[in-house]
PDB file of N, CA and C in Angstrom:
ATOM      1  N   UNK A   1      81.043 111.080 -70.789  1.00  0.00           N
ATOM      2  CA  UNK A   1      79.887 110.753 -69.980  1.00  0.00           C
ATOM      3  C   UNK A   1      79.611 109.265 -70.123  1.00  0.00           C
ATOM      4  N   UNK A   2      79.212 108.673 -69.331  1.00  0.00           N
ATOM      5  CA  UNK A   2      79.120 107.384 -69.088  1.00  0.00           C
ATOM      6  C   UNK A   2      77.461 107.233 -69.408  1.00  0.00           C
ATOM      7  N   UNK A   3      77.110 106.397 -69.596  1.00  0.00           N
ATOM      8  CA  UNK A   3      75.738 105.572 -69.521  1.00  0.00           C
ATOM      9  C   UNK A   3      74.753 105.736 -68.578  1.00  0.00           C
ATOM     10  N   UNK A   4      75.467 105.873 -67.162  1.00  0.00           N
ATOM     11  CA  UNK A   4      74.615 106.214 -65.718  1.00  0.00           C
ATOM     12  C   UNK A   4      74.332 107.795 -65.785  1.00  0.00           C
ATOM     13  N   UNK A   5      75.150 108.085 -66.171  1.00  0.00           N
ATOM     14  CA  UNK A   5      74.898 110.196 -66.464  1.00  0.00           C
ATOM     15  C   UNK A   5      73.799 110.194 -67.476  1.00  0.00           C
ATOM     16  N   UNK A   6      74.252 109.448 -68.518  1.00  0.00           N
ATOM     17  CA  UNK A   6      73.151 109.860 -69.688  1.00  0.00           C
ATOM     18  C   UNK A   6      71.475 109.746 -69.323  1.00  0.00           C
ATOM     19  N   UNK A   7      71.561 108.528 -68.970  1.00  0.00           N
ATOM     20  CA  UNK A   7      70.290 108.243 -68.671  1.00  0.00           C
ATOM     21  C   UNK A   7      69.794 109.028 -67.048  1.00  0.00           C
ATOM     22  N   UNK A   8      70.650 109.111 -66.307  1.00  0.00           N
ATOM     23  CA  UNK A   8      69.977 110.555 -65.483  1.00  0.00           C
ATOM     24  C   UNK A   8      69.627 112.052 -65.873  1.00  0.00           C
ATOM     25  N   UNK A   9      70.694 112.259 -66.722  1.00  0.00           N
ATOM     26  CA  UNK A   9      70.435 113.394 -67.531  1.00  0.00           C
ATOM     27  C   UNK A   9      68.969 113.375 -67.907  1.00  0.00           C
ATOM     28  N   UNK A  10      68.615 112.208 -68.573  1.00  0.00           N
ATOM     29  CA  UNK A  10      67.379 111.890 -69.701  1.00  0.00           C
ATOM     30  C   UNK A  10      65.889 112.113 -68.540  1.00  0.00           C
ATOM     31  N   UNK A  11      66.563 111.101 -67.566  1.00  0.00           N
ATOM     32  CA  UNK A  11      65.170 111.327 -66.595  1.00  0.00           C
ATOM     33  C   UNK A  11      65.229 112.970 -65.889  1.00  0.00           C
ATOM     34  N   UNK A  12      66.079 113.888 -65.617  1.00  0.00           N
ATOM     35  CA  UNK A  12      65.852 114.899 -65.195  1.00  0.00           C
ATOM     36  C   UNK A  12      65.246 115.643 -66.260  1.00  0.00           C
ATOM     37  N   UNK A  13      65.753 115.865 -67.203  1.00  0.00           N
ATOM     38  CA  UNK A  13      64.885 116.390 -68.402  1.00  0.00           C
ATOM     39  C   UNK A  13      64.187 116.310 -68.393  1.00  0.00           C
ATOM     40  N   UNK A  14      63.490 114.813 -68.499  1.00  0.00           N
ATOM     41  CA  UNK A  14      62.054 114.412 -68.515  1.00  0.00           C
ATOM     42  C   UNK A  14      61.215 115.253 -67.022  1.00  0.00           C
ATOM     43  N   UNK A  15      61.712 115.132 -66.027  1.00  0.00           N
ATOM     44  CA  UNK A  15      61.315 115.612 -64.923  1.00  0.00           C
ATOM     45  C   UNK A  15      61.190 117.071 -65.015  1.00  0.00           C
ATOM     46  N   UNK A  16      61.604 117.526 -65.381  1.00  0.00           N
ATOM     47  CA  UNK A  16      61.695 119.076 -65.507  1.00  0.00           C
ATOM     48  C   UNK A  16      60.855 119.283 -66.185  1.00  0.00           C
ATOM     49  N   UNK A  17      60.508 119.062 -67.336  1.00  0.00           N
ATOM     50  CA  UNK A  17      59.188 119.114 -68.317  1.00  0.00           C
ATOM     51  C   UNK A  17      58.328 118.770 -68.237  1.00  0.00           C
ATOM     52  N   UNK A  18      58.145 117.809 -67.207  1.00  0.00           N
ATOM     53  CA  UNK A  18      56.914 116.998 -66.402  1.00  0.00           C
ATOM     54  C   UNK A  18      56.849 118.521 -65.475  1.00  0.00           C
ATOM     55  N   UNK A  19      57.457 118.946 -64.533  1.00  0.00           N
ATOM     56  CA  UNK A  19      56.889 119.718 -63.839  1.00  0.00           C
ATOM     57  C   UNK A  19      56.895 121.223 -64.119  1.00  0.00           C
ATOM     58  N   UNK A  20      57.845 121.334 -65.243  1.00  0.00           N
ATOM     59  CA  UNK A  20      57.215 122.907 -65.794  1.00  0.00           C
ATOM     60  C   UNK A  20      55.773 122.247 -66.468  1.00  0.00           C
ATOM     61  N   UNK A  21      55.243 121.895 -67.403  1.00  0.00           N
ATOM     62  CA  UNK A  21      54.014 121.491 -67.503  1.00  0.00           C
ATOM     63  C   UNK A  21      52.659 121.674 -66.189  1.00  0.00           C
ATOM     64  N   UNK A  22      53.055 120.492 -65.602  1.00  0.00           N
ATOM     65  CA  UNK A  22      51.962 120.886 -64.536  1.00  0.00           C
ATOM     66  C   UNK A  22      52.088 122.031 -63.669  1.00  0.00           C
ATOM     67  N   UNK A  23      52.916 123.157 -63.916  1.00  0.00           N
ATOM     68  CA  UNK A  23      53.393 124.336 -62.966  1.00  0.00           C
ATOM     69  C   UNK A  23      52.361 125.722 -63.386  1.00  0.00           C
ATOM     70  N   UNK A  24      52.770 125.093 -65.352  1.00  0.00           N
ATOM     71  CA  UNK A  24      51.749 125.921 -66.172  1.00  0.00           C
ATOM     72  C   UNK A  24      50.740 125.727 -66.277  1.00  0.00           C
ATOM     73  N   UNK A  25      50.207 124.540 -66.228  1.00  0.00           N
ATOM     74  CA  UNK A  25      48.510 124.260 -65.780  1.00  0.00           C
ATOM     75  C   UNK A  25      48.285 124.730 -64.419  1.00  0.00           C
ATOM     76  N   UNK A  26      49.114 124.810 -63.274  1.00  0.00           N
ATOM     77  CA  UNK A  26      48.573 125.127 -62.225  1.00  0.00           C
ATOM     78  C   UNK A  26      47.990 126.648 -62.191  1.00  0.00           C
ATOM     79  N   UNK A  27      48.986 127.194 -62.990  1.00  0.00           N
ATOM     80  CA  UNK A  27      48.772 128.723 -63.051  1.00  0.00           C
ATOM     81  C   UNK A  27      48.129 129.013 -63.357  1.00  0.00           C
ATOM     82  N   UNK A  28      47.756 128.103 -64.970  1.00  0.00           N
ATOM     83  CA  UNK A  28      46.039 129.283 -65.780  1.00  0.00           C
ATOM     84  C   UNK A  28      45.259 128.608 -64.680  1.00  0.00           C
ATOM     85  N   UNK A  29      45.185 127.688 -63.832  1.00  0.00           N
ATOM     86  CA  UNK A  29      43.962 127.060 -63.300  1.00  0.00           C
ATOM     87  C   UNK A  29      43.881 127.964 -62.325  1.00  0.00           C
ATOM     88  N   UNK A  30      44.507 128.688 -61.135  1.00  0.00           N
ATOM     89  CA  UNK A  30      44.546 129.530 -60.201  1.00  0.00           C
ATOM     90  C   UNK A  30      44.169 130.792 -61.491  1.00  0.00           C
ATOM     91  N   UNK A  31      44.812 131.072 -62.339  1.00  0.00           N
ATOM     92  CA  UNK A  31      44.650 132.292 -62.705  1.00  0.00           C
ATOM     93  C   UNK A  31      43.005 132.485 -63.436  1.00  0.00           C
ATOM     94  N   UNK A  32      42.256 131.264 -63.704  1.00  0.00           N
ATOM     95  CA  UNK A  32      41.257 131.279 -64.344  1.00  0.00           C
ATOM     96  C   UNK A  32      40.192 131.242 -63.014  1.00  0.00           C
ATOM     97  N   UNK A  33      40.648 130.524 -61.841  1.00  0.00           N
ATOM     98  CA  UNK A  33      39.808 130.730 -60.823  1.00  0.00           C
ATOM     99  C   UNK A  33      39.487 132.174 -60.473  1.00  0.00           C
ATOM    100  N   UNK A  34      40.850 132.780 -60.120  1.00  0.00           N
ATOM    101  CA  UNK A  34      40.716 134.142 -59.326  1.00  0.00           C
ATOM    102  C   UNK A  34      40.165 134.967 -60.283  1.00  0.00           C
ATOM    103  N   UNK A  35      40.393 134.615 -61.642  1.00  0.00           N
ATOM    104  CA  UNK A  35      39.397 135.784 -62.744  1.00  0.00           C
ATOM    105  C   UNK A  35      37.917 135.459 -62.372  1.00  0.00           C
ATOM    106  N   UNK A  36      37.464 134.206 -62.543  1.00  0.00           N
ATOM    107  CA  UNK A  36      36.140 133.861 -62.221  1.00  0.00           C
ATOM    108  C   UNK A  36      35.866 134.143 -61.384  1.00  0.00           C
ATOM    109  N   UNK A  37      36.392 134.060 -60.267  1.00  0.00           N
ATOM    110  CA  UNK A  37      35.706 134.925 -59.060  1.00  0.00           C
ATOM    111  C   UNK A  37      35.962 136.534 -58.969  1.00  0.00           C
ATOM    112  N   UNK A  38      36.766 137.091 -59.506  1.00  0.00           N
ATOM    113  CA  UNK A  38      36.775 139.064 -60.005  1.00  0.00           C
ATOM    114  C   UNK A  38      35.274 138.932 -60.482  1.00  0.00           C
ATOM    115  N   UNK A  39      35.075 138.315 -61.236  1.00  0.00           N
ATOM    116  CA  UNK A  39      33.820 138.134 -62.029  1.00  0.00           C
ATOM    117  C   UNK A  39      32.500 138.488 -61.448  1.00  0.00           C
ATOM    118  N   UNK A  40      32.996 137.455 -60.974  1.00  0.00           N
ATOM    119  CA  UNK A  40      31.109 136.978 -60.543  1.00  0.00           C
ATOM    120  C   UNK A  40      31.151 137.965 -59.664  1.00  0.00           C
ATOM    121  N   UNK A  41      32.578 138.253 -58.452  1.00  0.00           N
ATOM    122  CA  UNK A  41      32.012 139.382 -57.058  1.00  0.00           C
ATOM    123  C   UNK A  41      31.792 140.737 -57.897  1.00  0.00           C
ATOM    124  N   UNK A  42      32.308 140.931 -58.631  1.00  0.00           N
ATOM    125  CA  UNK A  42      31.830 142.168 -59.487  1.00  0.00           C
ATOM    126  C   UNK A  42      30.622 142.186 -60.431  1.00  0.00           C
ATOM    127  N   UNK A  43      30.095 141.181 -60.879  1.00  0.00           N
ATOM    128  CA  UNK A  43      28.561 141.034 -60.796  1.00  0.00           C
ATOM    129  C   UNK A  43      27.761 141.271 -60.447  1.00  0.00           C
ATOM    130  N   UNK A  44      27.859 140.665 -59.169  1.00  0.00           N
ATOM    131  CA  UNK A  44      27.252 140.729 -58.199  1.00  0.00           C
ATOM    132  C   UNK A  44      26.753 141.850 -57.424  1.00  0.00           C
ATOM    133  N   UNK A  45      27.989 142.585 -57.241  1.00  0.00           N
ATOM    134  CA  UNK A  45      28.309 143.721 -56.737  1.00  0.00           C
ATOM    135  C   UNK A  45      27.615 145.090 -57.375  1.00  0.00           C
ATOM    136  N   UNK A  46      27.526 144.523 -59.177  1.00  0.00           N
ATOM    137  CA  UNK A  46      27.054 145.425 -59.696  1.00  0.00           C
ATOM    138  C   UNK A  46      25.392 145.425 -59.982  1.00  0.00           C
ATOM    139  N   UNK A  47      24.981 144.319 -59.538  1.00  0.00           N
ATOM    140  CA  UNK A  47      23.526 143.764 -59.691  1.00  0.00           C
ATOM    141  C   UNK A  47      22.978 144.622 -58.308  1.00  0.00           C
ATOM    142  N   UNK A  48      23.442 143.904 -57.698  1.00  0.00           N
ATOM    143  CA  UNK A  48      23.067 144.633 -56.260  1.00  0.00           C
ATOM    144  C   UNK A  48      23.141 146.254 -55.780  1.00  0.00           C
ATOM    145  N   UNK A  49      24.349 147.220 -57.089  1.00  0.00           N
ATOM    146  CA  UNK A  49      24.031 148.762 -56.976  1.00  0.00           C
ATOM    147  C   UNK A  49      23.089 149.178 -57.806  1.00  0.00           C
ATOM    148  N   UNK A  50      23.021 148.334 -58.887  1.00  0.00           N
ATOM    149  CA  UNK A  50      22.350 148.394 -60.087  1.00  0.00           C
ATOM    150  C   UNK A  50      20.652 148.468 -58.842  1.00  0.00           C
ATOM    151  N   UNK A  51      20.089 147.598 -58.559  1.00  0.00           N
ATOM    152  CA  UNK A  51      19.314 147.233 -57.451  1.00  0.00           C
ATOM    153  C   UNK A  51      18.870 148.599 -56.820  1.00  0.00           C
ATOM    154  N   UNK A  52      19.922 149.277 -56.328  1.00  0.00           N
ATOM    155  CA  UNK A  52      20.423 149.806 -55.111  1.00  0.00           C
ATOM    156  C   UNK A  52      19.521 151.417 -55.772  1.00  0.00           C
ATOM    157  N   UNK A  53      20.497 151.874 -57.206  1.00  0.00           N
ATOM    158  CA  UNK A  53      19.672 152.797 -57.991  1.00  0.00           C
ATOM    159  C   UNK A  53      18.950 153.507 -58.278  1.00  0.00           C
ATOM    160  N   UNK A  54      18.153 151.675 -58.628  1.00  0.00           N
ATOM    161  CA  UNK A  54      16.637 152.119 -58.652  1.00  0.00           C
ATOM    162  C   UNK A  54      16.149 152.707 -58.036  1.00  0.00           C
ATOM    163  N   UNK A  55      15.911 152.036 -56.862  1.00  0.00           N
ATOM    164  CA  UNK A  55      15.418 152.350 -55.335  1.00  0.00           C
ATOM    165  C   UNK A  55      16.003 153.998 -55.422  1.00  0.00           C
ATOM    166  N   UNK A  56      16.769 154.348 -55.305  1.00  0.00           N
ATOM    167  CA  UNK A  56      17.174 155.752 -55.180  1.00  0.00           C
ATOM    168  C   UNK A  56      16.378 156.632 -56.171  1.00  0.00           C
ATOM    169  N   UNK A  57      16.409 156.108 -57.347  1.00  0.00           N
ATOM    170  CA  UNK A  57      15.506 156.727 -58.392  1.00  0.00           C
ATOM    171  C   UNK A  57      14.273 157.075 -57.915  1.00  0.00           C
ATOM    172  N   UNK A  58      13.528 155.574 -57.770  1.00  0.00           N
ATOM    173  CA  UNK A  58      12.301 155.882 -57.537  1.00  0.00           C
ATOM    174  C   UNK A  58      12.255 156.461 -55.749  1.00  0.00           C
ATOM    175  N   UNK A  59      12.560 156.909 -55.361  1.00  0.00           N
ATOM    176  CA  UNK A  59      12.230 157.264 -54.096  1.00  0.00           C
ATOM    177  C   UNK A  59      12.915 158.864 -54.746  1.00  0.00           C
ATOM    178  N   UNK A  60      13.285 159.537 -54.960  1.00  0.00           N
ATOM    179  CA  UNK A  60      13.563 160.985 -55.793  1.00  0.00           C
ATOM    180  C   UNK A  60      12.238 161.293 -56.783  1.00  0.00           C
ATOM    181  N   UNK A  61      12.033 159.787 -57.495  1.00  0.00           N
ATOM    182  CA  UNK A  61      10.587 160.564 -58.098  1.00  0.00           C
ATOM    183  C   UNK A  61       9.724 160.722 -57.183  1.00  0.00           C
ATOM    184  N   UNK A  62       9.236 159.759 -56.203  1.00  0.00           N
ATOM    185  CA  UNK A  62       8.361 159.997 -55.377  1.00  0.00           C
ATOM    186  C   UNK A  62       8.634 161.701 -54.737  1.00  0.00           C
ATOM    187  N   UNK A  63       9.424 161.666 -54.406  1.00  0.00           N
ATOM    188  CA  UNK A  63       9.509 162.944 -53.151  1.00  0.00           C
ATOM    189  C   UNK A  63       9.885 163.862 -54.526  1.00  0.00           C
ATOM    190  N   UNK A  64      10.050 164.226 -55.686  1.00  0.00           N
ATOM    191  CA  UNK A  64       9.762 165.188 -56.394  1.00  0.00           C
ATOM    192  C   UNK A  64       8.278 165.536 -56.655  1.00  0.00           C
ATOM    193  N   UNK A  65       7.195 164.524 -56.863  1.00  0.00           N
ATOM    194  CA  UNK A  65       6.352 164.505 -57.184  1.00  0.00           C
ATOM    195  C   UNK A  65       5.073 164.843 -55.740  1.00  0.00           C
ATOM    196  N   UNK A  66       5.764 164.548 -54.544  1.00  0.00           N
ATOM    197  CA  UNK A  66       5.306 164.945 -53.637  1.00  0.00           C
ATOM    198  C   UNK A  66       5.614 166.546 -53.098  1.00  0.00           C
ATOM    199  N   UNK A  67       7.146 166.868 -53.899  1.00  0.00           N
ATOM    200  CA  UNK A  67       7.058 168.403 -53.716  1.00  0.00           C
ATOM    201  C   UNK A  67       6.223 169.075 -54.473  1.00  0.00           C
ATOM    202  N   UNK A  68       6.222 168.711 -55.705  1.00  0.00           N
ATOM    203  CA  UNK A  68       5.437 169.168 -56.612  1.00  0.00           C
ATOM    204  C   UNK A  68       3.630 169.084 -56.226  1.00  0.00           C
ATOM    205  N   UNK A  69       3.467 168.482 -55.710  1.00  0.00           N
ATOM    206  CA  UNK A  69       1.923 168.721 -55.196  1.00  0.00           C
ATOM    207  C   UNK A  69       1.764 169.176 -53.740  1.00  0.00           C
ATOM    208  N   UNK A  70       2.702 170.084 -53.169  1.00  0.00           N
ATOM    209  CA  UNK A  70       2.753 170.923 -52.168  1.00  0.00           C
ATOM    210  C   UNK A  70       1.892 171.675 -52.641  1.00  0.00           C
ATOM    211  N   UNK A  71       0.710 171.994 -51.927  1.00  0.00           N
ATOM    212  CA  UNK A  71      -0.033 173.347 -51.941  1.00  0.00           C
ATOM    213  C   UNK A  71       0.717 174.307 -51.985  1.00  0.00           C
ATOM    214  N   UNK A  72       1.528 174.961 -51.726  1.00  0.00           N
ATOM    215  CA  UNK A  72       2.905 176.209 -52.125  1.00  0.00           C
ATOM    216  C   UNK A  72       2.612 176.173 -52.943  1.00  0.00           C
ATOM    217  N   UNK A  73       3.769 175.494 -53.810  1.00  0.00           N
ATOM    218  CA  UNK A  73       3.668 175.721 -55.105  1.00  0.00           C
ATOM    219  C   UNK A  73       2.692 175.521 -56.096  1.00  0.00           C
ATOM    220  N   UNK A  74       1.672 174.799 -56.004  1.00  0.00           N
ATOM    221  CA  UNK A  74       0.813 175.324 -57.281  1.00  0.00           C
ATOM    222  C   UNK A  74      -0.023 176.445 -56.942  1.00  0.00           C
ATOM    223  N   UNK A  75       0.254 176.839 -58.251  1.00  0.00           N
ATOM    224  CA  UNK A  75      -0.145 178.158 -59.127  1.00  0.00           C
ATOM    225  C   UNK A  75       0.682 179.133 -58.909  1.00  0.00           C
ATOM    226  N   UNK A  76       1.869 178.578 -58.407  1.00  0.00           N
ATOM    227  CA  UNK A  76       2.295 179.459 -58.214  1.00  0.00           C
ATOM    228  C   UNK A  76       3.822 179.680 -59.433  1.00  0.00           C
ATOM    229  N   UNK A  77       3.948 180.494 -60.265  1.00  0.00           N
ATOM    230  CA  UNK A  77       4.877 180.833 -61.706  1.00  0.00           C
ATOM    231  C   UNK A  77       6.049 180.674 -61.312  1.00  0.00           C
ATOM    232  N   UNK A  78       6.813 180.496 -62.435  1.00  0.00           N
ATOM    233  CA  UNK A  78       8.300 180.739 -61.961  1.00  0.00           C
ATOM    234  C   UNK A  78       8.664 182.129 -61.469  1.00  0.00           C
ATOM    235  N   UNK A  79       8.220 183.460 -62.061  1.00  0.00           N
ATOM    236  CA  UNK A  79       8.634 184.719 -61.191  1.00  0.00           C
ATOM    237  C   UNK A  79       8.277 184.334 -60.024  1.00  0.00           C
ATOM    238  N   UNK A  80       7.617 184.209 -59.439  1.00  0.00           N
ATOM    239  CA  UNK A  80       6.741 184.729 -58.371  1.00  0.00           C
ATOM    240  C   UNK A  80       7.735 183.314 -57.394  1.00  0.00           C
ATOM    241  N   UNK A  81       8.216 182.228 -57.887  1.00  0.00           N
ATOM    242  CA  UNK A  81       9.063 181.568 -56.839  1.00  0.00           C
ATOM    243  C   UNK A  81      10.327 182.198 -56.968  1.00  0.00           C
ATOM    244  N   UNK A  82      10.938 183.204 -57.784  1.00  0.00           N
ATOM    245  CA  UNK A  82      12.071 183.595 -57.886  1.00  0.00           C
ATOM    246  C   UNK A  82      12.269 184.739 -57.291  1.00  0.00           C
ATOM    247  N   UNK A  83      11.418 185.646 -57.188  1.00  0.00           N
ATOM    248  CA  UNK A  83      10.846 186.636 -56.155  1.00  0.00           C
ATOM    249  C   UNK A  83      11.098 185.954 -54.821  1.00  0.00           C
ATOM    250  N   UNK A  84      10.255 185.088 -54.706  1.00  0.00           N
ATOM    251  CA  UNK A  84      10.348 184.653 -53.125  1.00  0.00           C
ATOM    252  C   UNK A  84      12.046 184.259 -52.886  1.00  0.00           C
ATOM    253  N   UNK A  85      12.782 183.836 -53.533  1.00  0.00           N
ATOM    254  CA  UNK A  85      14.226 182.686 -53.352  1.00  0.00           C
ATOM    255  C   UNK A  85      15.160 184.450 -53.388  1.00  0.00           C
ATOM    256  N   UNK A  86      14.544 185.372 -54.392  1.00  0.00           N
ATOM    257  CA  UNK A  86      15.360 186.414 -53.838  1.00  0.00           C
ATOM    258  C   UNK A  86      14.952 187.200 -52.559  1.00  0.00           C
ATOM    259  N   UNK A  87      14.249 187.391 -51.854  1.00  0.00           N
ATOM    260  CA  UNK A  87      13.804 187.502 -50.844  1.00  0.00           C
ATOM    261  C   UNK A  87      14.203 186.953 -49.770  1.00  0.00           C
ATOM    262  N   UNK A  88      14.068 186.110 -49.791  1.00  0.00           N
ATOM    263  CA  UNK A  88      14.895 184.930 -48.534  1.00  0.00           C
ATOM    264  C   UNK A  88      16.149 185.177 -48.661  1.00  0.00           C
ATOM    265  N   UNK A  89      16.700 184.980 -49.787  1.00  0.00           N
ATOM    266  CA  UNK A  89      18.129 185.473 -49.544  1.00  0.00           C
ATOM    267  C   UNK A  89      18.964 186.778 -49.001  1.00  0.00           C
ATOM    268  N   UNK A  90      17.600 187.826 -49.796  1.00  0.00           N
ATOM    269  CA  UNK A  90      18.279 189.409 -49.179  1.00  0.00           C
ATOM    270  C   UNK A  90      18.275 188.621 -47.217  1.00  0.00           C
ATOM    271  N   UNK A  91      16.593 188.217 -46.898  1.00  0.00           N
ATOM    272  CA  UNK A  91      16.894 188.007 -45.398  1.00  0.00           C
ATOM    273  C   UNK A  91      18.175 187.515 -45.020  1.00  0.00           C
ATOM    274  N   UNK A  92      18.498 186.340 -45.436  1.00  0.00           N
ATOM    275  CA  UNK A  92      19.633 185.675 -44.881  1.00  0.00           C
ATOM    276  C   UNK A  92      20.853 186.697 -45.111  1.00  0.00           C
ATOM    277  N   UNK A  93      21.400 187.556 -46.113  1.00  0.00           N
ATOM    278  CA  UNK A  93      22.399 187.957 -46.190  1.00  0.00           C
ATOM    279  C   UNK A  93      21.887 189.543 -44.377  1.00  0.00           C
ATOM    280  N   UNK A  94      20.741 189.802 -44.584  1.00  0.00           N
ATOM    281  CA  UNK A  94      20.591 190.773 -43.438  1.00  0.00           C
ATOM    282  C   UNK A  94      20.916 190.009 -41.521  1.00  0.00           C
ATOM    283  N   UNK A  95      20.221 188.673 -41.467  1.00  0.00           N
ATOM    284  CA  UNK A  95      20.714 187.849 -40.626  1.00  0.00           C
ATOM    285  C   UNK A  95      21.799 187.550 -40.285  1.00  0.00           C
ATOM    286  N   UNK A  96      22.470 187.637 -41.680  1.00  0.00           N
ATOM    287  CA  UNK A  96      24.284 187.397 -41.375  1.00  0.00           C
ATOM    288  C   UNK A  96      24.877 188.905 -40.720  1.00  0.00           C
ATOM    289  N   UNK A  97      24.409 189.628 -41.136  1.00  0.00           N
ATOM    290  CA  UNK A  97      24.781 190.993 -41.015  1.00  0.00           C
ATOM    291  C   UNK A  97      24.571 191.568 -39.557  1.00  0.00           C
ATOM    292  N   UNK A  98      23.272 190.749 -39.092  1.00  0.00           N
ATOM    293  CA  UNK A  98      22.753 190.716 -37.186  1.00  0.00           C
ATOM    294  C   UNK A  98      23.681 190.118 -36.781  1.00  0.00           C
ATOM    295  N   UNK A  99      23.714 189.068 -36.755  1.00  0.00           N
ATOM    296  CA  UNK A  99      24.745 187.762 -36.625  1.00  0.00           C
ATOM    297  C   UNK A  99      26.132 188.775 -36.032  1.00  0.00           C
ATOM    298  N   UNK A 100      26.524 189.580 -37.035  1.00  0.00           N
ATOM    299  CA  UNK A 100      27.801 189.558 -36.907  1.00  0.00           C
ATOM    300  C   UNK A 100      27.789 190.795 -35.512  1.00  0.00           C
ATOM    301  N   UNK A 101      27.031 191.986 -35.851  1.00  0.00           N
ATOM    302  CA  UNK A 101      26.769 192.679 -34.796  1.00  0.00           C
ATOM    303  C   UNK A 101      26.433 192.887 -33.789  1.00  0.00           C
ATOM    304  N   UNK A 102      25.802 191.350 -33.237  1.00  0.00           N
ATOM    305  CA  UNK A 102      25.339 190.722 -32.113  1.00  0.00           C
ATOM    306  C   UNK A 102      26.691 190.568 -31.552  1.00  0.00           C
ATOM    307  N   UNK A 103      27.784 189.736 -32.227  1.00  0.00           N
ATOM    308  CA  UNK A 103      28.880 189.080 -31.754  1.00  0.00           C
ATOM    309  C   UNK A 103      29.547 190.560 -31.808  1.00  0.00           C
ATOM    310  N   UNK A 104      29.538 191.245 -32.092  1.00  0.00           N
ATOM    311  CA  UNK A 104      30.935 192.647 -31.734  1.00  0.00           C
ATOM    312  C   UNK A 104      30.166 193.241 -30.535  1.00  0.00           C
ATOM    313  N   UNK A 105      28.360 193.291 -30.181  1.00  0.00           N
ATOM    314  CA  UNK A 105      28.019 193.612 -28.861  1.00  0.00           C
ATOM    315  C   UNK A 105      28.759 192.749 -27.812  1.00  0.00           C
ATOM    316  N   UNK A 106      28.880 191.476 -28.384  1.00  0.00           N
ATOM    317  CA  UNK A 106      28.880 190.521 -27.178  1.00  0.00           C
ATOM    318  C   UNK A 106      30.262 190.906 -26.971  1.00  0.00           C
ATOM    319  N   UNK A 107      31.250 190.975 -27.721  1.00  0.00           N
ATOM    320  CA  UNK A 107      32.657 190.808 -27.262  1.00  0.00           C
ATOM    321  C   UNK A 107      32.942 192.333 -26.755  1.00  0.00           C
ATOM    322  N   UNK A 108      32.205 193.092 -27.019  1.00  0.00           N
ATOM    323  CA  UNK A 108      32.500 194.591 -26.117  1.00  0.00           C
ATOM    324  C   UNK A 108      31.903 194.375 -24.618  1.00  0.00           C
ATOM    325  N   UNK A 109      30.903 193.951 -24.907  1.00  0.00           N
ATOM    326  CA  UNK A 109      30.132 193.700 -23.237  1.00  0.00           C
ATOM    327  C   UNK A 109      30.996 193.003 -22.259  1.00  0.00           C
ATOM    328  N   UNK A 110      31.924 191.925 -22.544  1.00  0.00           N
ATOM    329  CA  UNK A 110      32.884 190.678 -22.110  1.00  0.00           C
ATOM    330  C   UNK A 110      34.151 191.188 -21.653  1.00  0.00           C
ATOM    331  N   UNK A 111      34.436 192.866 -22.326  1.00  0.00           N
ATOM    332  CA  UNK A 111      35.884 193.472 -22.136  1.00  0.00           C
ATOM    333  C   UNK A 111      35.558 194.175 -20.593  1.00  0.00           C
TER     334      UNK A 111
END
């Protein structure tokens, strides 16, 4: 190798390490951006359901507390609403039972 090789050799080296260097700073710098911004939009994101929640909370207490002072229900026991919830239900299972016998009138009437 001659003198003109060596010293190109020397500056490509040098060049190469010059730009792997700034290749690797470029990276954590992109890679530290795009984390910082995961960040903050997920912050954010979570401030604002966090926010969001509440509001849901308190609007469930409200309208619990507004069922709860339905004239219905006070004074009225837990039997006596469990009575009623079985009741309604025998209806509905008898409704289903119309329901269905309505529709076998209808499809005989149609033949």
């Amino acid at each position: 190798m001659n003198a003109e090789q060596v010293t190109l050799e020397k500056h490509l080296k040098k060049a190469t390490a010059m730009t792997n260097f700034v290749s690797g700073i470029v990276a954590v710098a992109v890679a530290l951006s795009i984390g910082y911004g995961f960040y903050y939009k997920t912050q954010a994101t979570l401030n604002e359901h966090t926010k969001d929640i509440k509001e849901v909370k308190s609007d469930v207490n409200t309208i619990k507390n507004d069922i709860q002072e339905v004239d219905v229900y006070k004074g009225v026991n837990k039997v006596e609403i469990k009575t009623l919830e079985d009741k309604i239900q025998k209806l509905e299972s008898d409704m289903g039972r119309m329901d269905e016998k309505l529709d076998q009138i209808l499809i005989q009437t149609r033949r």
